[in-house]
N, C-alpha and C. Protein backbone atom coordinates (compact mmCIF):
# COMPACT_ATOMS: atom_id res chain seq x y z
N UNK A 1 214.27 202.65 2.58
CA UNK A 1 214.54 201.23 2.61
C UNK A 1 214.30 200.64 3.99
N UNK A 2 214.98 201.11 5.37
CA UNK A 2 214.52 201.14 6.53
C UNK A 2 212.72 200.81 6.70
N UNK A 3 211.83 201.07 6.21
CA UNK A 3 210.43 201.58 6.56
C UNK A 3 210.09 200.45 5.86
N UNK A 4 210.79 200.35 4.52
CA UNK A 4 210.23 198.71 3.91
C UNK A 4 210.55 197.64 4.64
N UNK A 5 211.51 197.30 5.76
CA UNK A 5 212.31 196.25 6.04
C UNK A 5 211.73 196.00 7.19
N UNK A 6 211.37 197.12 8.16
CA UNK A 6 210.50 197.19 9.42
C UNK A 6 208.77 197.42 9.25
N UNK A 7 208.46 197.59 7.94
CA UNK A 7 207.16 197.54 7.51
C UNK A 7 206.59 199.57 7.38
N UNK A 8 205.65 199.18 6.70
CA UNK A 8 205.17 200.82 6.49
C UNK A 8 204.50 201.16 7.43
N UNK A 9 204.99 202.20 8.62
CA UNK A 9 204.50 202.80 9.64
C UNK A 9 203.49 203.78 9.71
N UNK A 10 203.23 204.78 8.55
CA UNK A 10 202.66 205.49 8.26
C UNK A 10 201.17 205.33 7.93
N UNK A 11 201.31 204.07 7.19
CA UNK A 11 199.83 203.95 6.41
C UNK A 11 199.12 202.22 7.27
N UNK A 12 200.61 201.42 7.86
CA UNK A 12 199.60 200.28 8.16
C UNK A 12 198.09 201.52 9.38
N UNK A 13 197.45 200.45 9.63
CA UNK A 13 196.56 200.32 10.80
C UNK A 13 196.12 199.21 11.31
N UNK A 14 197.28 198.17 11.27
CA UNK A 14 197.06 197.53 11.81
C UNK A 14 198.45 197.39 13.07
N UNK A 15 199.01 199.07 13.27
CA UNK A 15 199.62 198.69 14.05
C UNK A 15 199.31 199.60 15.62
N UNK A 16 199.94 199.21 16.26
CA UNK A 16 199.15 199.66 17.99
C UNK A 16 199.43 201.09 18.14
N UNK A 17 198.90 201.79 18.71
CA UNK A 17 198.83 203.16 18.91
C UNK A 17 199.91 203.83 19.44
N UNK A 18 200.81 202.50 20.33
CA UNK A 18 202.33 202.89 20.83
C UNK A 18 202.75 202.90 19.57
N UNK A 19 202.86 202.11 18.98
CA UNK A 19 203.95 202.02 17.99
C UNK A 19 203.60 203.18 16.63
N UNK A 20 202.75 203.05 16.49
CA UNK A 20 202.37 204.49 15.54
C UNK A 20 202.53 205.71 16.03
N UNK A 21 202.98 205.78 17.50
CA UNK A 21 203.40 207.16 18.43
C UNK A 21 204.79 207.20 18.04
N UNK A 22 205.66 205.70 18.13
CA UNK A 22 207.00 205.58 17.73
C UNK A 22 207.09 206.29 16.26
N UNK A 23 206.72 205.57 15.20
CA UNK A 23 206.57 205.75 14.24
C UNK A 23 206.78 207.21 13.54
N UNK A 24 205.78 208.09 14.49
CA UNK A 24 205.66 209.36 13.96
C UNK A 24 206.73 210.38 15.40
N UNK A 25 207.57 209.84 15.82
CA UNK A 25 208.22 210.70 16.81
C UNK A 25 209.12 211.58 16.71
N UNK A 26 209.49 212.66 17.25
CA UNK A 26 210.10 213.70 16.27
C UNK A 26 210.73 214.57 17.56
N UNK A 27 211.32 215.13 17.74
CA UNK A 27 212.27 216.18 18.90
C UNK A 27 212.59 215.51 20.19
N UNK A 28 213.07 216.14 21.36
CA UNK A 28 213.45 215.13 22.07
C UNK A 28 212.38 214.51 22.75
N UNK A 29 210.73 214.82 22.60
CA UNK A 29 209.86 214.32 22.90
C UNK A 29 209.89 212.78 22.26
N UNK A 30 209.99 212.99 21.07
CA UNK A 30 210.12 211.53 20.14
C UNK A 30 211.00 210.48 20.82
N UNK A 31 211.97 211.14 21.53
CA UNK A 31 213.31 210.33 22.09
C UNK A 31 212.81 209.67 23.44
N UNK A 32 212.04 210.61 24.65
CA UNK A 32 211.40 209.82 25.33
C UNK A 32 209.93 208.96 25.33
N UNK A 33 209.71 208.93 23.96
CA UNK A 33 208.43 207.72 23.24
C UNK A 33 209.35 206.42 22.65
N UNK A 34 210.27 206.17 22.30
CA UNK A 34 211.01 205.78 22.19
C UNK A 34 211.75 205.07 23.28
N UNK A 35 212.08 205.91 24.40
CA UNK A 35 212.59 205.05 25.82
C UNK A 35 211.19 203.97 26.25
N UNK A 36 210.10 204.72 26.45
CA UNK A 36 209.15 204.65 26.90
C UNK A 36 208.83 203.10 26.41
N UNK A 37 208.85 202.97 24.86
CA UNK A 37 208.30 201.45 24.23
C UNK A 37 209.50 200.72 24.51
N UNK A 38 210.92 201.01 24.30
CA UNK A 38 211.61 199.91 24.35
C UNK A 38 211.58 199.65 26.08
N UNK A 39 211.19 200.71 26.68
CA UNK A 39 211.17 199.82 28.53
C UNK A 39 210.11 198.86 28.57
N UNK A 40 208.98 198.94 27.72
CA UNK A 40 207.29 198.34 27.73
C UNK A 40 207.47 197.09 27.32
N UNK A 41 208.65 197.21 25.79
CA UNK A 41 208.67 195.73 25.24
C UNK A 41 209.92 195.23 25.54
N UNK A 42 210.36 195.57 27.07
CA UNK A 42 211.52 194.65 27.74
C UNK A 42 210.78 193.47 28.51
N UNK A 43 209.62 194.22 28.87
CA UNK A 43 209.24 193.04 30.16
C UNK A 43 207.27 192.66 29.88
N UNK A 44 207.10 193.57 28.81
CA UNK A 44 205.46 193.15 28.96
C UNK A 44 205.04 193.00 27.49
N UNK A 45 205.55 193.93 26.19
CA UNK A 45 204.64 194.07 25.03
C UNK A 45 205.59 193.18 24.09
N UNK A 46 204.99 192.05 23.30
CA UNK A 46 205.47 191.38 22.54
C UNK A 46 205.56 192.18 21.34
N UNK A 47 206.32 193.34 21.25
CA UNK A 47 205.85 194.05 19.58
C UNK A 47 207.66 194.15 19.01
N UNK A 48 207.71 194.37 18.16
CA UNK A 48 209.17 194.21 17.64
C UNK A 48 209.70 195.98 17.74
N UNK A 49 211.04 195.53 18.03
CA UNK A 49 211.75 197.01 18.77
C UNK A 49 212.59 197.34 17.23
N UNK A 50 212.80 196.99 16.39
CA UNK A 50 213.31 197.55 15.50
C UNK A 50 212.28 198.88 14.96
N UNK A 51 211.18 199.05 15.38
CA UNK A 51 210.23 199.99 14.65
C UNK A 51 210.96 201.43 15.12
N UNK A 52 211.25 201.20 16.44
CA UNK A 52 212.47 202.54 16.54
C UNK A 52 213.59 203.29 15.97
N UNK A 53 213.62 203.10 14.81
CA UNK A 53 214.63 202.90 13.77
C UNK A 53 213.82 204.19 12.55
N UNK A 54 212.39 203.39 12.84
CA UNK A 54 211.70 204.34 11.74
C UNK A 54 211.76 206.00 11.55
N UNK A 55 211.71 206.19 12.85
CA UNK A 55 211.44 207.95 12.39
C UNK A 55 212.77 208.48 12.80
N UNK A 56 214.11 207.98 12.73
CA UNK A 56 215.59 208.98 12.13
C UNK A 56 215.88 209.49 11.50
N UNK A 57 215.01 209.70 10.17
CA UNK A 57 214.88 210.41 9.35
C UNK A 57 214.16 211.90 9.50
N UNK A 58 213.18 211.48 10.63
CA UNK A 58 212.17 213.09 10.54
C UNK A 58 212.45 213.18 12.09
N UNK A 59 213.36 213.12 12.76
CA UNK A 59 213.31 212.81 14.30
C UNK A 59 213.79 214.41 14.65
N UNK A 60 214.18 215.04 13.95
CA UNK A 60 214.35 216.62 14.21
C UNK A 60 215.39 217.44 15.61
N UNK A 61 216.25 216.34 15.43
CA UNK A 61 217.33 216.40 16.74
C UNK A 61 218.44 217.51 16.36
N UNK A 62 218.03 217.86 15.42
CA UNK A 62 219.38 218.91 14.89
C UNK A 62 220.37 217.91 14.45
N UNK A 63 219.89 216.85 14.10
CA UNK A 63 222.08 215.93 14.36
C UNK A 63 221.13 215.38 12.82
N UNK A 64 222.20 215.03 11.65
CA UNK A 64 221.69 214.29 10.77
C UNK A 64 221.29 213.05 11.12
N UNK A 65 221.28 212.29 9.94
CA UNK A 65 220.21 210.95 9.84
C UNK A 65 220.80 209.87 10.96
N UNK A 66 222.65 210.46 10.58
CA UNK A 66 223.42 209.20 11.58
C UNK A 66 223.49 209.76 12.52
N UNK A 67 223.56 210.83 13.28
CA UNK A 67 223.31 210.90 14.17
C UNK A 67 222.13 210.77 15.12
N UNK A 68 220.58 210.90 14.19
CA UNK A 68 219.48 210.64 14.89
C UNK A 68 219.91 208.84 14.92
N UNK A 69 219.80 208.16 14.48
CA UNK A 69 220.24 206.87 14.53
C UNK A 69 221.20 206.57 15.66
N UNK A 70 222.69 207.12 15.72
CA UNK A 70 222.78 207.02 17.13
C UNK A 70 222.23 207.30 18.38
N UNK A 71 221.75 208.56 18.70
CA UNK A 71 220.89 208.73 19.42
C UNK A 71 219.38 208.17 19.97
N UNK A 72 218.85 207.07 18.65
CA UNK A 72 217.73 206.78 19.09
C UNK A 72 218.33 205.51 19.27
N UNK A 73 219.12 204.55 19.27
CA UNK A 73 219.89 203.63 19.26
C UNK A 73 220.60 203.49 21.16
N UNK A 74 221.19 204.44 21.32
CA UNK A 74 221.09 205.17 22.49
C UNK A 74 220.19 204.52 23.45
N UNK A 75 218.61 205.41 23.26
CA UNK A 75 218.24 205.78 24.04
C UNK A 75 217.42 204.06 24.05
N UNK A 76 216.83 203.87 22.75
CA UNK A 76 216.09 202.45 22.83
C UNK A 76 217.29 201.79 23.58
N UNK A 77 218.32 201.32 23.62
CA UNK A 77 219.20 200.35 24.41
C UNK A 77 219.12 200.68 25.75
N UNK A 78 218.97 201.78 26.25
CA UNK A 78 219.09 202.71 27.63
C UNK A 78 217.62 201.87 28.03
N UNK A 79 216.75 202.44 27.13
CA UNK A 79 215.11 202.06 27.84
C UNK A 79 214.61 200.65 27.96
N UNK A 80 214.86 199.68 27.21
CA UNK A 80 215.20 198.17 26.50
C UNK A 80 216.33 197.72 28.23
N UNK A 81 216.89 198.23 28.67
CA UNK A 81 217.75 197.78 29.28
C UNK A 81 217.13 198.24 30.88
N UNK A 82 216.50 198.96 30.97
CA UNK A 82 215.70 199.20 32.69
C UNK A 82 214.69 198.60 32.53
N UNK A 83 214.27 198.23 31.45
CA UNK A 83 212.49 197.59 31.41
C UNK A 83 213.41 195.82 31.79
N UNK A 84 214.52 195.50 31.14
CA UNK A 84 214.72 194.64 31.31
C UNK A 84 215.26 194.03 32.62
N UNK A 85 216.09 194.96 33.23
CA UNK A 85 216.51 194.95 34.86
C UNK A 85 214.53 194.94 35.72
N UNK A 86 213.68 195.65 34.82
CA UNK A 86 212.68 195.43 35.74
C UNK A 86 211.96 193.97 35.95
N UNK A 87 211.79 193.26 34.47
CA UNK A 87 212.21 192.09 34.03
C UNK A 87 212.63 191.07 35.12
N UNK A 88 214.08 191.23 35.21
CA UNK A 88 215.09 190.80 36.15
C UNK A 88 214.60 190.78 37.34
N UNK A 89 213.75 191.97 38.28
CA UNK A 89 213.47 191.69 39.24
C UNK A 89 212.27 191.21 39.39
N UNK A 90 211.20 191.01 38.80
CA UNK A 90 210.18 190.14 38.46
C UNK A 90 210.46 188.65 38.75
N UNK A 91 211.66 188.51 37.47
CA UNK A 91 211.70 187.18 37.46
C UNK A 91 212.61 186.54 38.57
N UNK A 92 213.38 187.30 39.53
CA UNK A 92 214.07 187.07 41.02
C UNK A 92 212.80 186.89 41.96
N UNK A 93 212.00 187.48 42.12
CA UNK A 93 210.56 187.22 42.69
C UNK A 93 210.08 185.74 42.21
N UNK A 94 209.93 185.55 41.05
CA UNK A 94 209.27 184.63 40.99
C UNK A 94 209.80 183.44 40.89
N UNK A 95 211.12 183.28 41.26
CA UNK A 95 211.78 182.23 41.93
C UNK A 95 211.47 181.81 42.96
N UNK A 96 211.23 182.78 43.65
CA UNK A 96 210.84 182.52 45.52
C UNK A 96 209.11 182.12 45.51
N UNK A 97 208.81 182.61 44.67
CA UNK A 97 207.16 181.68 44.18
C UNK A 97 206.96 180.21 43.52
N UNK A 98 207.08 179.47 44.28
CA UNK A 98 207.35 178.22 43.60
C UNK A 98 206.00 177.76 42.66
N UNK A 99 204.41 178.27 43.30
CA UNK A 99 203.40 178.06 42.86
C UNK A 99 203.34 178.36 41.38
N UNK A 100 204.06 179.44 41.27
CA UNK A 100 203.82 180.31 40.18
C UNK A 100 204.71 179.01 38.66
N UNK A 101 205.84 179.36 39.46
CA UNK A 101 207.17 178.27 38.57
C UNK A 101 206.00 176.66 37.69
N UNK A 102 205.09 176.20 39.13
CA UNK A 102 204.32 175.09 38.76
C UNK A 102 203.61 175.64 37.69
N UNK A 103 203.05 176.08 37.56
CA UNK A 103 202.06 176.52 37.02
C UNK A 103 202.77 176.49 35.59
N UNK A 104 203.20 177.38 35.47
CA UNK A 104 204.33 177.66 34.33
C UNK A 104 204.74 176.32 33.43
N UNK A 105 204.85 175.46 34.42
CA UNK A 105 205.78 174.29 33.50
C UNK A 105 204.35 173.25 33.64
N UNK A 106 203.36 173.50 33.85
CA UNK A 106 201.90 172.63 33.82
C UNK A 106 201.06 173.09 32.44
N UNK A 107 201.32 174.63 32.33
CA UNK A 107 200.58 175.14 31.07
C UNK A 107 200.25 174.40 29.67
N UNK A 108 199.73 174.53 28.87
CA UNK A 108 199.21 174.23 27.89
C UNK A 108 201.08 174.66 26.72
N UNK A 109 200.89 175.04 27.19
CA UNK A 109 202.57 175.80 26.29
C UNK A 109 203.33 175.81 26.86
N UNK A 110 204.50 175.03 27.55
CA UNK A 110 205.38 174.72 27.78
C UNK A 110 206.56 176.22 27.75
N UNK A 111 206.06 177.24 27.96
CA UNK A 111 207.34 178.12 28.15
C UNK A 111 208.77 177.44 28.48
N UNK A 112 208.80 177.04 30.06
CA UNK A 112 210.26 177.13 30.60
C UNK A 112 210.84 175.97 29.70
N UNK A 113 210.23 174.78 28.99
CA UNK A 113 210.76 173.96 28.19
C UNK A 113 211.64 174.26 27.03
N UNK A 114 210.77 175.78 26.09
CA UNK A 114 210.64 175.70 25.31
C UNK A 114 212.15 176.70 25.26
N UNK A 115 212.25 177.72 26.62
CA UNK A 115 212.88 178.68 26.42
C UNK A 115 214.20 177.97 26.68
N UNK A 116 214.26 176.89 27.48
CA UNK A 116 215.52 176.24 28.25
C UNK A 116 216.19 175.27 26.78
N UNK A 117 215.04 175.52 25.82
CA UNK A 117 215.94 174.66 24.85
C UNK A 117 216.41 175.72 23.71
N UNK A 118 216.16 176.99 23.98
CA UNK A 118 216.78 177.94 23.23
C UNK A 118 217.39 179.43 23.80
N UNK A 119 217.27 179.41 24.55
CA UNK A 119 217.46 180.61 25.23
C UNK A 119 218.96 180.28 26.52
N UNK A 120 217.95 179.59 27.29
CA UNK A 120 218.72 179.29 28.56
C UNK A 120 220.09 178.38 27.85
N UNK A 121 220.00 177.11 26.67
CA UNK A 121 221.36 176.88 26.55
C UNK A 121 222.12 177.70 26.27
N UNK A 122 221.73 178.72 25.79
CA UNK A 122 222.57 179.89 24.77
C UNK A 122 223.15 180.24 26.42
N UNK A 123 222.43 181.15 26.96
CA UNK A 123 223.13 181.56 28.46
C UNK A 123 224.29 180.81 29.30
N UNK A 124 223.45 179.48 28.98
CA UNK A 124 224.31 179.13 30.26
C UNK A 124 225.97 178.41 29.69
N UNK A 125 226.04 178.45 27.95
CA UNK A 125 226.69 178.14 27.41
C UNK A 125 228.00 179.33 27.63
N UNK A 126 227.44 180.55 27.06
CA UNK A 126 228.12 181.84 27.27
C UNK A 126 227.85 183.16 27.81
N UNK A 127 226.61 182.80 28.88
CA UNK A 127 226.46 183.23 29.60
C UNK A 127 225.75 185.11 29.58
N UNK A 128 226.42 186.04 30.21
CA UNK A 128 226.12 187.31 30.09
C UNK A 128 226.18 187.45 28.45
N UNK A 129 227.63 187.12 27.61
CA UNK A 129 227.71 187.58 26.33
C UNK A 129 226.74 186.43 25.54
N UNK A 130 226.10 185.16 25.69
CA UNK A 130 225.16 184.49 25.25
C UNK A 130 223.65 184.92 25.21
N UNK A 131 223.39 186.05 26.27
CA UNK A 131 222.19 186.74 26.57
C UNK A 131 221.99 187.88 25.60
N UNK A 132 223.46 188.47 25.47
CA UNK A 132 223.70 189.69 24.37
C UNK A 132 223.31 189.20 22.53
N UNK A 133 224.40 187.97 22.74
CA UNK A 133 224.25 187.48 21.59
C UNK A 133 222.58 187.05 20.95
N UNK A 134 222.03 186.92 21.78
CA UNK A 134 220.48 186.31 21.66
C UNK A 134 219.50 187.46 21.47
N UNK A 135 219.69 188.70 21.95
CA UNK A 135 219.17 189.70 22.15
C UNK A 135 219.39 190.62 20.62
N UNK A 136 220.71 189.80 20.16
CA UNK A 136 220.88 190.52 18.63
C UNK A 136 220.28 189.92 17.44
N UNK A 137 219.35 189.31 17.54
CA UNK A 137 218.55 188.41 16.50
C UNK A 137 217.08 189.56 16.04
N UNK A 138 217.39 190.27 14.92
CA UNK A 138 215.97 190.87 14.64
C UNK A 138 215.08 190.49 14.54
N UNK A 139 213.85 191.13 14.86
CA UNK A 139 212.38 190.68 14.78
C UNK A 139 212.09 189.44 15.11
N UNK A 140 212.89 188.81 16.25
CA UNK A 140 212.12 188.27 16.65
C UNK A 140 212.21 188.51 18.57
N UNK A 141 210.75 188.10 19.12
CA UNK A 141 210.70 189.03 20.40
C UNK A 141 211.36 188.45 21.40
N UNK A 142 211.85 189.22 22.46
CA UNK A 142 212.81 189.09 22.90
C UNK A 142 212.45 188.72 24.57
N UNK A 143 211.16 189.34 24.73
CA UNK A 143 210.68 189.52 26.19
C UNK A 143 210.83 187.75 26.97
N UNK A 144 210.42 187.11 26.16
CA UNK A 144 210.74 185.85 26.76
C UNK A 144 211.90 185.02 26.72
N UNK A 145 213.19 185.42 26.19
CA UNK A 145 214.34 185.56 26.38
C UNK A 145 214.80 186.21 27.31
N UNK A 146 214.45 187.37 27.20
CA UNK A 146 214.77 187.94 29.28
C UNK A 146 214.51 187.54 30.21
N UNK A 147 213.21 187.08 30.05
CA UNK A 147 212.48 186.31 31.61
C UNK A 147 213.20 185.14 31.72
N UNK A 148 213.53 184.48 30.75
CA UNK A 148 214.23 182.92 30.51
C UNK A 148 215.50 182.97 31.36
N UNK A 149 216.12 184.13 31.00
CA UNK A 149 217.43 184.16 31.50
C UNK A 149 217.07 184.95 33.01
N UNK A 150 216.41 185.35 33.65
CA UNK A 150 216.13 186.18 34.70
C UNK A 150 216.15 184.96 36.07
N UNK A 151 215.73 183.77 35.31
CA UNK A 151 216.17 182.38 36.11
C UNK A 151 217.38 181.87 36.50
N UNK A 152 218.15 182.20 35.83
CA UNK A 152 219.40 181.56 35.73
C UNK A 152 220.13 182.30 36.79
N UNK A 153 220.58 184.01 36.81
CA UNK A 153 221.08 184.62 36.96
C UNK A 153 220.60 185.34 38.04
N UNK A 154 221.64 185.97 38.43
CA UNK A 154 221.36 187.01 39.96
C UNK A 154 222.12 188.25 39.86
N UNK A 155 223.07 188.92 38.87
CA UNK A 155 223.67 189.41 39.16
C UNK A 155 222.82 190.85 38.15
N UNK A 156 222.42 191.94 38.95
CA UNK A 156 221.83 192.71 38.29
C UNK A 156 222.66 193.62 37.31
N UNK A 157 223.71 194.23 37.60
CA UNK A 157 224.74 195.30 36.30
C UNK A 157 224.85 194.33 35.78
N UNK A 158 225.66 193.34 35.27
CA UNK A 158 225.80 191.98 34.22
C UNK A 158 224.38 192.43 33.01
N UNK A 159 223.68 191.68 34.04
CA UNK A 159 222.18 191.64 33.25
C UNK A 159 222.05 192.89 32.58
N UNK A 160 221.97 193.87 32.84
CA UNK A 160 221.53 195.34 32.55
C UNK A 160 222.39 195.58 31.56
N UNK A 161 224.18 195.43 31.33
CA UNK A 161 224.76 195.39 30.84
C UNK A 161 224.33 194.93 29.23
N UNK A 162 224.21 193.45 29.14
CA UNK A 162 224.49 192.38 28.49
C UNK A 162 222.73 193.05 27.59
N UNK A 163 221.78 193.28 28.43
CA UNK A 163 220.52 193.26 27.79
C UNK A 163 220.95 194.70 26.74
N UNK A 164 221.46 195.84 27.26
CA UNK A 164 222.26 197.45 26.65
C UNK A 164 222.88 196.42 25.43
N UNK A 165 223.77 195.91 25.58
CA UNK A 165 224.28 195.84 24.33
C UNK A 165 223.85 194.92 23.06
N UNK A 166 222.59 193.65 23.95
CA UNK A 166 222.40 193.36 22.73
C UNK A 166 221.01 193.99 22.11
N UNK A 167 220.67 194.78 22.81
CA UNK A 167 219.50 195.85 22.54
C UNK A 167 220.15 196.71 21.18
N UNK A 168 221.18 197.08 21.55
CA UNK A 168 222.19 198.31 20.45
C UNK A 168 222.48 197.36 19.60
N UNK A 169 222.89 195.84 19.95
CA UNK A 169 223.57 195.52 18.65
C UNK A 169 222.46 194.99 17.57
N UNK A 170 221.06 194.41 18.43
CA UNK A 170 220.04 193.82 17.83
C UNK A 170 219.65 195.23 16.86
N UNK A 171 219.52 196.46 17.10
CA UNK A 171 219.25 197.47 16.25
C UNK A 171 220.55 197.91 15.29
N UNK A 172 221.92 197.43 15.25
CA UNK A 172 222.82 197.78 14.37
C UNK A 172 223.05 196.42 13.24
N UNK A 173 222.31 195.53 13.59
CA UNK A 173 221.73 194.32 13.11
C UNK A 173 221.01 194.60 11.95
N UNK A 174 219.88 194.85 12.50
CA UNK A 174 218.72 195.55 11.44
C UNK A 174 219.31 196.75 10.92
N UNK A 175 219.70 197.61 10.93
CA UNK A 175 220.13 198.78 9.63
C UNK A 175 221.36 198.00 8.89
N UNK A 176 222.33 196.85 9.13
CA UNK A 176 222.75 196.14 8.15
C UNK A 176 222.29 195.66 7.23
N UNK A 177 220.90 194.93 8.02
CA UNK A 177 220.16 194.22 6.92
C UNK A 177 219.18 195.28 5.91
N UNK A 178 219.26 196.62 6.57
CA UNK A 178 218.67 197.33 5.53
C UNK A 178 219.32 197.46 4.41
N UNK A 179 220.15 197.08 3.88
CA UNK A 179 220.82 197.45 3.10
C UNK A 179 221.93 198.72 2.97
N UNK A 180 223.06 198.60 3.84
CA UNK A 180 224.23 199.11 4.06
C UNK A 180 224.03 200.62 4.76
N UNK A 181 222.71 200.92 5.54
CA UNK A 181 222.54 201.93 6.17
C UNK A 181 223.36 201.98 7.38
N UNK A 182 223.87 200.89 7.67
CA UNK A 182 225.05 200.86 8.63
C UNK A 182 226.39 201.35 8.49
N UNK A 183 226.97 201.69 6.84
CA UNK A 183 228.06 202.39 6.63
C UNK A 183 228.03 203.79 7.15
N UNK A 184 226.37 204.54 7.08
CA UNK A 184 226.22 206.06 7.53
C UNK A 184 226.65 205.98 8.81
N UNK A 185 227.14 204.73 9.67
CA UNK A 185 227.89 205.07 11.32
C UNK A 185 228.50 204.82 11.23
């Protein structure tokens, strides 16, 4: 049910070669392919992080299904959460770049507009737990929600924090919506 809800990993080809690495990941090798994408799609790859979810079933950790699920849950929040502190310091840099900021709000697509009317109120409304809360919305991407909030804020554990948990909760999200695969934790 999982594989239907996050899409068929096995047979698409139309999906990226990371994510078909995810897909098919298996021992604790599988676990650091897994860190590896959720650090990639903290701060650079627009691809959806629930696909980490897929291979708990064949992930070969010795621990059953709920336990591969915790564990890859784990580790995606762990990896999801330094890509995002890397994120964080990107976007502390590019504060002090004002050229860059112009540019940004001159574009053809209106990012900082677009994010300040969904992202940044959420933050600055409730702040660290508004960043979490935002971060728990499945499938949809998140990377420009981090950078959004990487403006606002200065305080790096907060951030790192807040991105960990709504990384874990955005993936305990999705196995709800799989249909009650969330009772197996």
């Amino acid at each position: 049910m999982l594989i239907a809800l996050v899409g068929e990993c096995s047979t698409s080809s139309a999906l990226s070669p990371l994510e078909g690495a995810v897909c098919t990941a298996t021992g604790p090798t599988g676990l650091g392919i897994i860190a590896v994408y959720s650090f990639l799609i903290a701060f650079v790859l627009p691809l959806p992080s629930e696909v980490v979810l897929v291979p708990a079933e064949t992930l070969r950790l010795g621990f059953s299904t709920t336990g591969n699920l915790a564990a890859i849950i784990v580790v995606s929040a762990f990896g999801k959460a330094v890509g995002s502190l890397f994120a964080f310091h990107i976007g502390q840099e590019a504060k002090e770049y004002g050229p860059l900021v112009r540019w940004i709000q001159r574009s053809r697509f209106d990012i900082i507009a677009w994010s300040e009317k969904n992202t940044i109120k959420l933050a600055q409304r409730y702040g660290y737990v508004g960043l979490a809360l935002a971060l728990c919305v499945p499938f949809f991407p998140d990377t420009l929600s981090i950078y959004a909030f990487t403006v606002l804020e200065e305080d790096y554990l907060r951030f790192g924090a807040a991105t960990f948990a709504g990384s874990a909760g955005r993936l305990l999200v999705t196995l709800g919506l799989a249909g009650g695969t969330l009772a197996l934790l």
